[in-house]
N, C-alpha and C. Protein backbone atom coordinates (compact mmCIF):
# COMPACT_ATOMS: atom_id res chain seq x y z
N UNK A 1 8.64 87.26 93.32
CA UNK A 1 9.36 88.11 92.41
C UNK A 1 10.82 88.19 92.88
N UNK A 2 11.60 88.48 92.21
CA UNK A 2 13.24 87.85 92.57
C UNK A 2 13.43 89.71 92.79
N UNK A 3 14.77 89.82 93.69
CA UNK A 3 15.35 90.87 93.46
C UNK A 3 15.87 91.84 93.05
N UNK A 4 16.42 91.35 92.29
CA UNK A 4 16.81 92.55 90.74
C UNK A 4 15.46 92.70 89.96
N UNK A 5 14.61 91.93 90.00
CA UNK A 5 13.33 92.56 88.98
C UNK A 5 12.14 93.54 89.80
N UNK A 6 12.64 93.24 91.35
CA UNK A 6 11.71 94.29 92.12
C UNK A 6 12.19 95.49 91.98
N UNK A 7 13.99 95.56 92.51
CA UNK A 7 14.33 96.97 92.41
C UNK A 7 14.57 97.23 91.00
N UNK A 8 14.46 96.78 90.04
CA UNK A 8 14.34 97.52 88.95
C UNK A 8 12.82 98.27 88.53
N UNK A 9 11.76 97.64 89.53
CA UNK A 9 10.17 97.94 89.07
C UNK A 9 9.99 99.19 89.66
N UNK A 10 10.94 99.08 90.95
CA UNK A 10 11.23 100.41 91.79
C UNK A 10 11.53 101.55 91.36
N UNK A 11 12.33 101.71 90.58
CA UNK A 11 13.28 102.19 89.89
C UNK A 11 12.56 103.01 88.83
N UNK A 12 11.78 101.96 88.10
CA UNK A 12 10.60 102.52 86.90
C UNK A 12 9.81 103.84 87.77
N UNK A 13 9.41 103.11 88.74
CA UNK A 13 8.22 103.71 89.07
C UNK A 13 8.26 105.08 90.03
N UNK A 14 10.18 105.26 90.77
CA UNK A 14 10.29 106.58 91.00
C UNK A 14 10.66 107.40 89.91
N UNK A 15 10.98 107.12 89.03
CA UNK A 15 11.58 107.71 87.37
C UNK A 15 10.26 108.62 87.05
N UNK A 16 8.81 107.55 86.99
CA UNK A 16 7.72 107.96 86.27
C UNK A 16 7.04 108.99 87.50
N UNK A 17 7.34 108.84 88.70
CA UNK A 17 7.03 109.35 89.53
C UNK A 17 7.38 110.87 89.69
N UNK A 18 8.58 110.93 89.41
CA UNK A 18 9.53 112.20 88.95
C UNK A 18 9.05 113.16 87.84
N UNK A 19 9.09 112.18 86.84
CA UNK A 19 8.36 113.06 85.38
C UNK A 19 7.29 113.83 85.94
N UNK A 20 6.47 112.61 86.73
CA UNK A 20 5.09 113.64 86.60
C UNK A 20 5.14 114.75 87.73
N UNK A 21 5.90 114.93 88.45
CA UNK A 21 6.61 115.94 88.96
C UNK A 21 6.41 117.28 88.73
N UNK A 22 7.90 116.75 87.69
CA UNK A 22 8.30 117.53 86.78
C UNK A 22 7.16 118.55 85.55
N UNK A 23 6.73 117.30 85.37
CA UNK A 23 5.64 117.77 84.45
C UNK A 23 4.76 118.71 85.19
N UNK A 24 4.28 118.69 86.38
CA UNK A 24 3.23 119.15 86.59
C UNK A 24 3.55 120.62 87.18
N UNK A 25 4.84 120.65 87.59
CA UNK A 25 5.52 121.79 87.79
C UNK A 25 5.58 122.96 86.92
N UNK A 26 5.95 122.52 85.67
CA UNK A 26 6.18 122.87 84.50
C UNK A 26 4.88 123.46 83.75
N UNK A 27 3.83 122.84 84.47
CA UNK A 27 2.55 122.83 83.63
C UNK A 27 1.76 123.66 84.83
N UNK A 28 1.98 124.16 85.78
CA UNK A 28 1.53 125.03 86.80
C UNK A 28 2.16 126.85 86.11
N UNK A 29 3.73 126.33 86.30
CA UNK A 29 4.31 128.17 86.37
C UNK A 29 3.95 128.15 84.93
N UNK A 30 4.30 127.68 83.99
CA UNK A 30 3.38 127.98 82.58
C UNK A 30 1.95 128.58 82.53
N UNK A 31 0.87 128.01 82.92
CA UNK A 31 -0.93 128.83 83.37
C UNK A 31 -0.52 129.44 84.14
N UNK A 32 0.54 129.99 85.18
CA UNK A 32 1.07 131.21 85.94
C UNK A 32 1.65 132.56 85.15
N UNK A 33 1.85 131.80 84.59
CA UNK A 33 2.61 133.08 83.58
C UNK A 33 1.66 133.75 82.25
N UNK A 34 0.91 133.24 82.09
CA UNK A 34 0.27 133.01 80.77
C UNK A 34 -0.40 134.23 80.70
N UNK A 35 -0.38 135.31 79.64
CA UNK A 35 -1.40 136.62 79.36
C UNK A 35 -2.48 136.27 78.22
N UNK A 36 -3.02 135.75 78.43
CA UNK A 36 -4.74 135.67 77.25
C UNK A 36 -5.13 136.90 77.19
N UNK A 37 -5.16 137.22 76.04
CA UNK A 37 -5.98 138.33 75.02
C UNK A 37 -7.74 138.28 75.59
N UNK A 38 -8.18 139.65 76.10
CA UNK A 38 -9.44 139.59 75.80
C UNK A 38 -9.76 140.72 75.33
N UNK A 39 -11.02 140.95 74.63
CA UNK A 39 -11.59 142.45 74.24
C UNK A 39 -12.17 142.96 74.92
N UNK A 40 -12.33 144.41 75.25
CA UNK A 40 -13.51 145.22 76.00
C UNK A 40 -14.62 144.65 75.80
N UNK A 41 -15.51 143.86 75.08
CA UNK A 41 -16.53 143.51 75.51
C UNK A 41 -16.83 142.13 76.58
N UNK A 42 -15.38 140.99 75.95
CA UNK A 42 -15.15 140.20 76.94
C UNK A 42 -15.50 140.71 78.31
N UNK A 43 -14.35 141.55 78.83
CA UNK A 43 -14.05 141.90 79.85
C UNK A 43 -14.79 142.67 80.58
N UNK A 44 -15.82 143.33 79.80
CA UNK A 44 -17.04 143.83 80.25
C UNK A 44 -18.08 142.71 80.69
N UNK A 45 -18.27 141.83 79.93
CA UNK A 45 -19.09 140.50 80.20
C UNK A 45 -18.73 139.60 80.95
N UNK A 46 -17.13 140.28 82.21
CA UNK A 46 -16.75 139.45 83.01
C UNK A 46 -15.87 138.08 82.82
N UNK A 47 -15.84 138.14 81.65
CA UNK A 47 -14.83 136.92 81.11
C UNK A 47 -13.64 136.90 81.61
N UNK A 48 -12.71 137.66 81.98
CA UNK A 48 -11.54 138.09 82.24
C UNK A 48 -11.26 138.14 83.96
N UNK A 49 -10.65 137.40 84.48
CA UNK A 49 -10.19 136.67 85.55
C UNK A 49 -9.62 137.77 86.09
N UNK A 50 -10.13 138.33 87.05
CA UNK A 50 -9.61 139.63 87.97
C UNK A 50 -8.24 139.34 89.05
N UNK A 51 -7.58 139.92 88.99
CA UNK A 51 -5.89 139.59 89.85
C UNK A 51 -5.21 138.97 88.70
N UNK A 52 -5.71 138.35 87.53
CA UNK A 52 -4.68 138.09 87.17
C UNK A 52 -4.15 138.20 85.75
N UNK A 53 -2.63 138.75 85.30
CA UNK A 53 -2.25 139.23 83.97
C UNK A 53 -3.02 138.66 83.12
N UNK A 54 -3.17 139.64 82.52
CA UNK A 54 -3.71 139.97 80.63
C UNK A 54 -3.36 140.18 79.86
N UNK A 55 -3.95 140.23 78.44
CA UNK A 55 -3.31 141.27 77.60
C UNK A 55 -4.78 141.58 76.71
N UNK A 56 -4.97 142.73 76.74
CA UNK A 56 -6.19 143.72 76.30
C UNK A 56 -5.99 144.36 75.48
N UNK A 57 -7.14 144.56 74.52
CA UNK A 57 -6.53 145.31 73.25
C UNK A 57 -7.83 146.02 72.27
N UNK A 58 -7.71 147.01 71.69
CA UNK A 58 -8.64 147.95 71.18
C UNK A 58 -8.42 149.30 70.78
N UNK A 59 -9.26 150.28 70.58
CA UNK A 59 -8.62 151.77 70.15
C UNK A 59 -8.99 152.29 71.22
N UNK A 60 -7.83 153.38 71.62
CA UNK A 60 -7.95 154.49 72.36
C UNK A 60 -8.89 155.34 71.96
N UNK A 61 -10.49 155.58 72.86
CA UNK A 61 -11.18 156.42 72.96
C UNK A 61 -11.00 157.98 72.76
N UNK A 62 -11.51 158.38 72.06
CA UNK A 62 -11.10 160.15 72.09
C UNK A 62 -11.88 160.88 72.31
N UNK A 63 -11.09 161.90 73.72
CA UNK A 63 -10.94 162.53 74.73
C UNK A 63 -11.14 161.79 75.56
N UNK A 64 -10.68 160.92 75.40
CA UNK A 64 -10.42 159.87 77.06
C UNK A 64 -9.22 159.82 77.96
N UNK A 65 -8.14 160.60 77.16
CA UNK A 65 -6.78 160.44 77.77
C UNK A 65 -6.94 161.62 79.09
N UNK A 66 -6.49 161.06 80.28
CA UNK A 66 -5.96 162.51 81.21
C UNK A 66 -4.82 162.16 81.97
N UNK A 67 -4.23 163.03 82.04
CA UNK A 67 -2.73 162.64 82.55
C UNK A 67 -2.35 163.75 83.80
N UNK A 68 -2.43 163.26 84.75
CA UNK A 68 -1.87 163.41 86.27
C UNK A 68 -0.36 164.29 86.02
N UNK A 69 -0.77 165.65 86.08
CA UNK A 69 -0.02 166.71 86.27
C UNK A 69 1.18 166.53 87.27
N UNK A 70 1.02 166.24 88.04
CA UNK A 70 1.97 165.85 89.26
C UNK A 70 2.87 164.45 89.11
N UNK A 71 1.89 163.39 88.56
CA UNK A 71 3.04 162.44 88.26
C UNK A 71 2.98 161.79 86.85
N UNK A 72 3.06 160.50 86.86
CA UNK A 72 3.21 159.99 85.69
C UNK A 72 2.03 158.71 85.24
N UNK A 73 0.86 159.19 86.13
CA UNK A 73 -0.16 158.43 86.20
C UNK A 73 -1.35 159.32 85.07
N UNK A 74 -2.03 157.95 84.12
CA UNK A 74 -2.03 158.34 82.76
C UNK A 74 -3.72 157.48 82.89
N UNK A 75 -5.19 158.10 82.58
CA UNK A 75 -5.86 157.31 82.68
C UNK A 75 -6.37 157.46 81.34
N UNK A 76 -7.21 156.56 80.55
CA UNK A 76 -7.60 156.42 79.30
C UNK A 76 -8.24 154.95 79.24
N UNK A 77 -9.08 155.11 78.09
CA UNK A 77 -10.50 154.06 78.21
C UNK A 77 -9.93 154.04 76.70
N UNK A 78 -10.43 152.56 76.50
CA UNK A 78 -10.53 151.51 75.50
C UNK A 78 -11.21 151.19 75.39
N UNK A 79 -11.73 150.95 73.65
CA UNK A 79 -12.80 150.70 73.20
C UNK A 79 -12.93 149.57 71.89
N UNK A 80 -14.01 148.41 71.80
CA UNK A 80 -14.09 148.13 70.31
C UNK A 80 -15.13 148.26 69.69
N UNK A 81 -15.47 149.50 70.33
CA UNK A 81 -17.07 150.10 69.67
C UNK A 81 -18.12 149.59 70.20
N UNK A 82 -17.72 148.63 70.45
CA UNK A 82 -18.94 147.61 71.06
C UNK A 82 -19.45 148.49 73.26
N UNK A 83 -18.16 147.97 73.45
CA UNK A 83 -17.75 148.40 75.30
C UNK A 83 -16.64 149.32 75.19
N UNK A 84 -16.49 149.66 76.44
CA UNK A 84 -15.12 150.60 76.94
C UNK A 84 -14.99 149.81 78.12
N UNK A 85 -13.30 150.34 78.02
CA UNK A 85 -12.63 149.72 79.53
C UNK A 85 -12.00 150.53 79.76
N UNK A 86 -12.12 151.05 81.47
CA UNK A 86 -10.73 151.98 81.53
C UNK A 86 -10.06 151.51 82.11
N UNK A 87 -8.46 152.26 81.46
CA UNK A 87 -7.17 151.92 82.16
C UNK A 87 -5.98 152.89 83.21
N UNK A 88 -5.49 152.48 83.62
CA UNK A 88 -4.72 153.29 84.64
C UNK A 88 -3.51 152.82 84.67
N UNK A 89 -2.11 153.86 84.05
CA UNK A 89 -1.09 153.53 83.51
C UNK A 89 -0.69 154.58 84.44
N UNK A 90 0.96 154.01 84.81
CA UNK A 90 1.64 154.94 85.33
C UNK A 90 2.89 154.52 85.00
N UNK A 91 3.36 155.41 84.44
CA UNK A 91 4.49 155.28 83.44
C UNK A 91 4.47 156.55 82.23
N UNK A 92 5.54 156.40 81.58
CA UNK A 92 5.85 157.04 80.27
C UNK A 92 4.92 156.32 78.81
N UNK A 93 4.21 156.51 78.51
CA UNK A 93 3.35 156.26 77.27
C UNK A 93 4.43 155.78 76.09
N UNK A 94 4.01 154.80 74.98
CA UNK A 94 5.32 155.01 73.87
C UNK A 94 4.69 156.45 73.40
N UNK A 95 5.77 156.15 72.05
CA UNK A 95 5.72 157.59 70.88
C UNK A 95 4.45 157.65 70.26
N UNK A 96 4.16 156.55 70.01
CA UNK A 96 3.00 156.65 69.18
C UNK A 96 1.22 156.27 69.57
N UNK A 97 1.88 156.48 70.89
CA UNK A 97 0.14 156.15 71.79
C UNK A 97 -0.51 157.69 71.39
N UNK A 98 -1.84 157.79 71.18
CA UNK A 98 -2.83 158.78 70.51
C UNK A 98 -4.00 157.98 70.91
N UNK A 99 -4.86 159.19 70.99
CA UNK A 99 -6.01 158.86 70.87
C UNK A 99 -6.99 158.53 69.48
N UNK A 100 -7.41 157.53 69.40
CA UNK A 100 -8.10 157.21 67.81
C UNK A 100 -6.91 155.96 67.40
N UNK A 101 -6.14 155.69 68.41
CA UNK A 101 -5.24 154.35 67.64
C UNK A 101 -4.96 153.23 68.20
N UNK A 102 -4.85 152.21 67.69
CA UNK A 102 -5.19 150.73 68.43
C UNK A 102 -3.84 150.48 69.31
N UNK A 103 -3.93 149.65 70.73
CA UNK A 103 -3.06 149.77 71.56
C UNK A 103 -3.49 147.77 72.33
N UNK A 104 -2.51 147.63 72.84
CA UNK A 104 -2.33 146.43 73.47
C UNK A 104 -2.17 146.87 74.48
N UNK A 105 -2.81 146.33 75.89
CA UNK A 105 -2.41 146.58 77.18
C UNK A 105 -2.29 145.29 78.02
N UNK A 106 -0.93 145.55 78.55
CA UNK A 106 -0.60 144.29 79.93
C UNK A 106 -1.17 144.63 80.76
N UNK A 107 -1.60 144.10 81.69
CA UNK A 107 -1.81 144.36 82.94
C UNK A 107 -2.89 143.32 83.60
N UNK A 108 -3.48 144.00 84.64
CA UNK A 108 -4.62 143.19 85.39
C UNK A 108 -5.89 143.76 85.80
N UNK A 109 -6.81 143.03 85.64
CA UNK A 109 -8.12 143.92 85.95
C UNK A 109 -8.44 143.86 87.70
N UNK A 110 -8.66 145.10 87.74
CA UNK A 110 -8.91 145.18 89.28
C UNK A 110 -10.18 144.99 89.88
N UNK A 111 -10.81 144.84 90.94
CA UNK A 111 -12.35 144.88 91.58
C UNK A 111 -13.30 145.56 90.78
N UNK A 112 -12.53 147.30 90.74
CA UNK A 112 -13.77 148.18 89.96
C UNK A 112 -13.86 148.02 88.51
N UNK A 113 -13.05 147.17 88.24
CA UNK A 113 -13.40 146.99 86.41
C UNK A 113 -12.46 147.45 85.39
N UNK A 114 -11.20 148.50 86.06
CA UNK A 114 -10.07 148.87 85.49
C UNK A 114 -9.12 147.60 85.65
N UNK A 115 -8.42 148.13 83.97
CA UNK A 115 -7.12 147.86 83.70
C UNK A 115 -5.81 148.00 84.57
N UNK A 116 -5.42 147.79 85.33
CA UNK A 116 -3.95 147.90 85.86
C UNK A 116 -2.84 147.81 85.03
N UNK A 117 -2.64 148.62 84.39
CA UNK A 117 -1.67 148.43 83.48
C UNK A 117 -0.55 148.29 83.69
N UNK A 118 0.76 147.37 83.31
CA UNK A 118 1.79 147.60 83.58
C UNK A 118 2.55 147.94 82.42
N UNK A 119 1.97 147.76 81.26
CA UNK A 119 2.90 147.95 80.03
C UNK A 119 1.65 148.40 79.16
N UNK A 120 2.15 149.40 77.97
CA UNK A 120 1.27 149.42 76.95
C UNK A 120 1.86 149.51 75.53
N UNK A 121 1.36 149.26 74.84
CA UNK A 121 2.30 148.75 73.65
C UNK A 121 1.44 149.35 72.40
N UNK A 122 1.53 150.35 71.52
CA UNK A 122 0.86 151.32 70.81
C UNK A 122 1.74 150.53 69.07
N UNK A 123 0.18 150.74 68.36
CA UNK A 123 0.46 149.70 67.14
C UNK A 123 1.91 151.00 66.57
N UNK A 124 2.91 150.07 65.17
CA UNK A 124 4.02 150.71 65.17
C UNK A 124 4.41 151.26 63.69
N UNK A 125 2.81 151.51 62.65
CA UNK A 125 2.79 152.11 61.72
C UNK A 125 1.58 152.26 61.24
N UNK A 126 0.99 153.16 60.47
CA UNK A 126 -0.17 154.12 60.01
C UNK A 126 -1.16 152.75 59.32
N UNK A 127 -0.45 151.49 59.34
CA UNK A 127 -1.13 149.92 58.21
C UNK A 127 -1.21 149.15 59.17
N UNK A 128 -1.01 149.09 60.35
CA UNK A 128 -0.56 147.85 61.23
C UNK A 128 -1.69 148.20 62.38
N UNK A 129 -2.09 146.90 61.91
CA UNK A 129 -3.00 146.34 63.58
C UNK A 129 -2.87 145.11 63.89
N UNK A 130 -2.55 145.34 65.44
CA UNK A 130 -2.07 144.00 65.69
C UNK A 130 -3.52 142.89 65.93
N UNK A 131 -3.09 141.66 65.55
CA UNK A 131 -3.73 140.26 64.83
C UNK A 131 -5.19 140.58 66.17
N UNK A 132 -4.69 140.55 67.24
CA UNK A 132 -5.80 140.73 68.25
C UNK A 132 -6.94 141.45 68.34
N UNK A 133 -6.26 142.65 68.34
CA UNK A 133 -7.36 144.10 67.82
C UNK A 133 -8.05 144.01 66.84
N UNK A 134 -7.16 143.50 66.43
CA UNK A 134 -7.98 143.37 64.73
C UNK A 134 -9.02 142.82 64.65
N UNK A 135 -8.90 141.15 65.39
CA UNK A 135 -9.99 140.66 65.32
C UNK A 135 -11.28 140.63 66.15
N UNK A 136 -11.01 141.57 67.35
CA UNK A 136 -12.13 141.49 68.28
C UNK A 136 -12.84 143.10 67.71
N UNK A 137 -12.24 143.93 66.93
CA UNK A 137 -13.06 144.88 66.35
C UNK A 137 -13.49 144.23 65.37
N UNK A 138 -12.85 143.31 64.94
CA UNK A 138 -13.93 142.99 63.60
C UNK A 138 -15.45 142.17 63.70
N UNK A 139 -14.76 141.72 65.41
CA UNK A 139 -15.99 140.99 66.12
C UNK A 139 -17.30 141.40 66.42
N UNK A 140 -17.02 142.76 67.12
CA UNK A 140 -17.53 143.71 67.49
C UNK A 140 -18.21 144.34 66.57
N UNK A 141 -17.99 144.69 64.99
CA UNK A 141 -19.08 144.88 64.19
C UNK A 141 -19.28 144.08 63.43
N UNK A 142 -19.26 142.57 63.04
CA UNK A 142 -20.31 141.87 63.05
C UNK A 142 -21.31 141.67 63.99
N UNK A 143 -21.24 141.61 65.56
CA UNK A 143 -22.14 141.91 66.36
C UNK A 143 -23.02 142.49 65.79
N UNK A 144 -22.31 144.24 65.77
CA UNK A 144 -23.34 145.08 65.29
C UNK A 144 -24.08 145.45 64.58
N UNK A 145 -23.63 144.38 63.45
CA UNK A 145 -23.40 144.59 61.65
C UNK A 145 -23.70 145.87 60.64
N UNK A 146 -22.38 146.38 61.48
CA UNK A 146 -21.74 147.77 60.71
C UNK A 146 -20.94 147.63 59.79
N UNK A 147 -20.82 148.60 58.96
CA UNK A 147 -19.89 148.22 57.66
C UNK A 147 -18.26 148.20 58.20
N UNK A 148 -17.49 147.52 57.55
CA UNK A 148 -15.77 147.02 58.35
C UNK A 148 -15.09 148.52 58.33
N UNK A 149 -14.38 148.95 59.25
CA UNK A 149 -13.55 150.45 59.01
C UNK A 149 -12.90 150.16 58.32
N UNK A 150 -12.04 148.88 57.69
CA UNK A 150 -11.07 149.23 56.95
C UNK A 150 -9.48 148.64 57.54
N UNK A 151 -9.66 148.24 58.66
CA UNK A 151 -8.37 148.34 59.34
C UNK A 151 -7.49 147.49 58.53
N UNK A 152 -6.31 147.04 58.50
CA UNK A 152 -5.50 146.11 57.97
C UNK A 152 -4.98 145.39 58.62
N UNK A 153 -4.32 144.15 58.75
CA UNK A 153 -3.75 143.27 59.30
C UNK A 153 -2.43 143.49 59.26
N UNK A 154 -2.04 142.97 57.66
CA UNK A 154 -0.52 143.34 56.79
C UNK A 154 -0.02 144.38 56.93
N UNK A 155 1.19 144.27 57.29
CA UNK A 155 2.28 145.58 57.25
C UNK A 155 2.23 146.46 55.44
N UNK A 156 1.83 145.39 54.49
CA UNK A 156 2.20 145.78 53.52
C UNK A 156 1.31 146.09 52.98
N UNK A 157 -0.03 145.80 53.37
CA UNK A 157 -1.15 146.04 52.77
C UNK A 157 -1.87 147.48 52.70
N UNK A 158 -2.48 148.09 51.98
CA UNK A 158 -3.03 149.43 52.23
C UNK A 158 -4.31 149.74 51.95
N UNK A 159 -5.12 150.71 52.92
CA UNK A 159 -6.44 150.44 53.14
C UNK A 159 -7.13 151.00 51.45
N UNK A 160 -8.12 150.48 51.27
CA UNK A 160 -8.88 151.01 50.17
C UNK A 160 -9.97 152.26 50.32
């Protein structure tokens, strides 16, 4: 093989060598970063990868909320009728977190089976459930095969 056609084969082959590098770098902190949706029953059934971020979602249980007089540590269980999960928030709640209303939670599940929450994110009108909730309650009673509550998807839509 002559010279210029070796170091050019060279050449190819640290280039492709690089990409996949690159690529695989890229394709690591990406599944590092990544929050997958599961439902309380998932996560009851162990589906949900303990240490590491989530995003969880369902209605706030009622009389489940208690809130730590002394600080800003907030515990409350989630539900899609099906399971409950509890969570442990410490922080300021939004405006419109209640009990009886569907909520998204960041965080991570710990050893004992709680939520670690780092963020919670409370749906943001009286029609709106977000696409997630929506569908793992709707999951949850076909399971059970209970009649649908009604919830809505659409911002614009209104329940019957």
């Amino acid at each position: 093989m002559k010279a210029h056609r070796r170091q050019r084969l060279i050449i190819i082959l640290v280039l492709v060598a690089l990409a996949g590098v690159a690529i695989g770098l890229t394709l690591y902190s990406l599944r590092a970063n990544m929050n997958l949706f599961y439902s309380p029953t998932q996560i009851s059934a162990g589906e949900a990868p303990p240490g590491r971020s989530l995003r969880a979602g369902g209605v706030v249980r009622d009389d489940s909320v208690q809130r730590d007089q002394q600080t800003l540590d907030v515990t409350f269980t989630v539900t899609d009728f099906e399971e409950d999960v509890p969570v442990h928030y410490r922080g300021i709640l939004p405006d419109l977190f209640r009990e009886g209303q569907g909520v998204v939670i960041v965080g991570t599940l710990n050893e004992r089976g709680w939520l670690e929450a780092s963020e919670v994110l409370a749906k943001h009108d009286e029609n709106y459930m977000p696409p997630e909730v929506d569908g793992a309650l709707k999951a949850a009673e076909a399971r059970k095969s209970i009649p649908s509550s009604g919830a809505v998807t659409g911002g614009n839509d209104e329940r019957i």
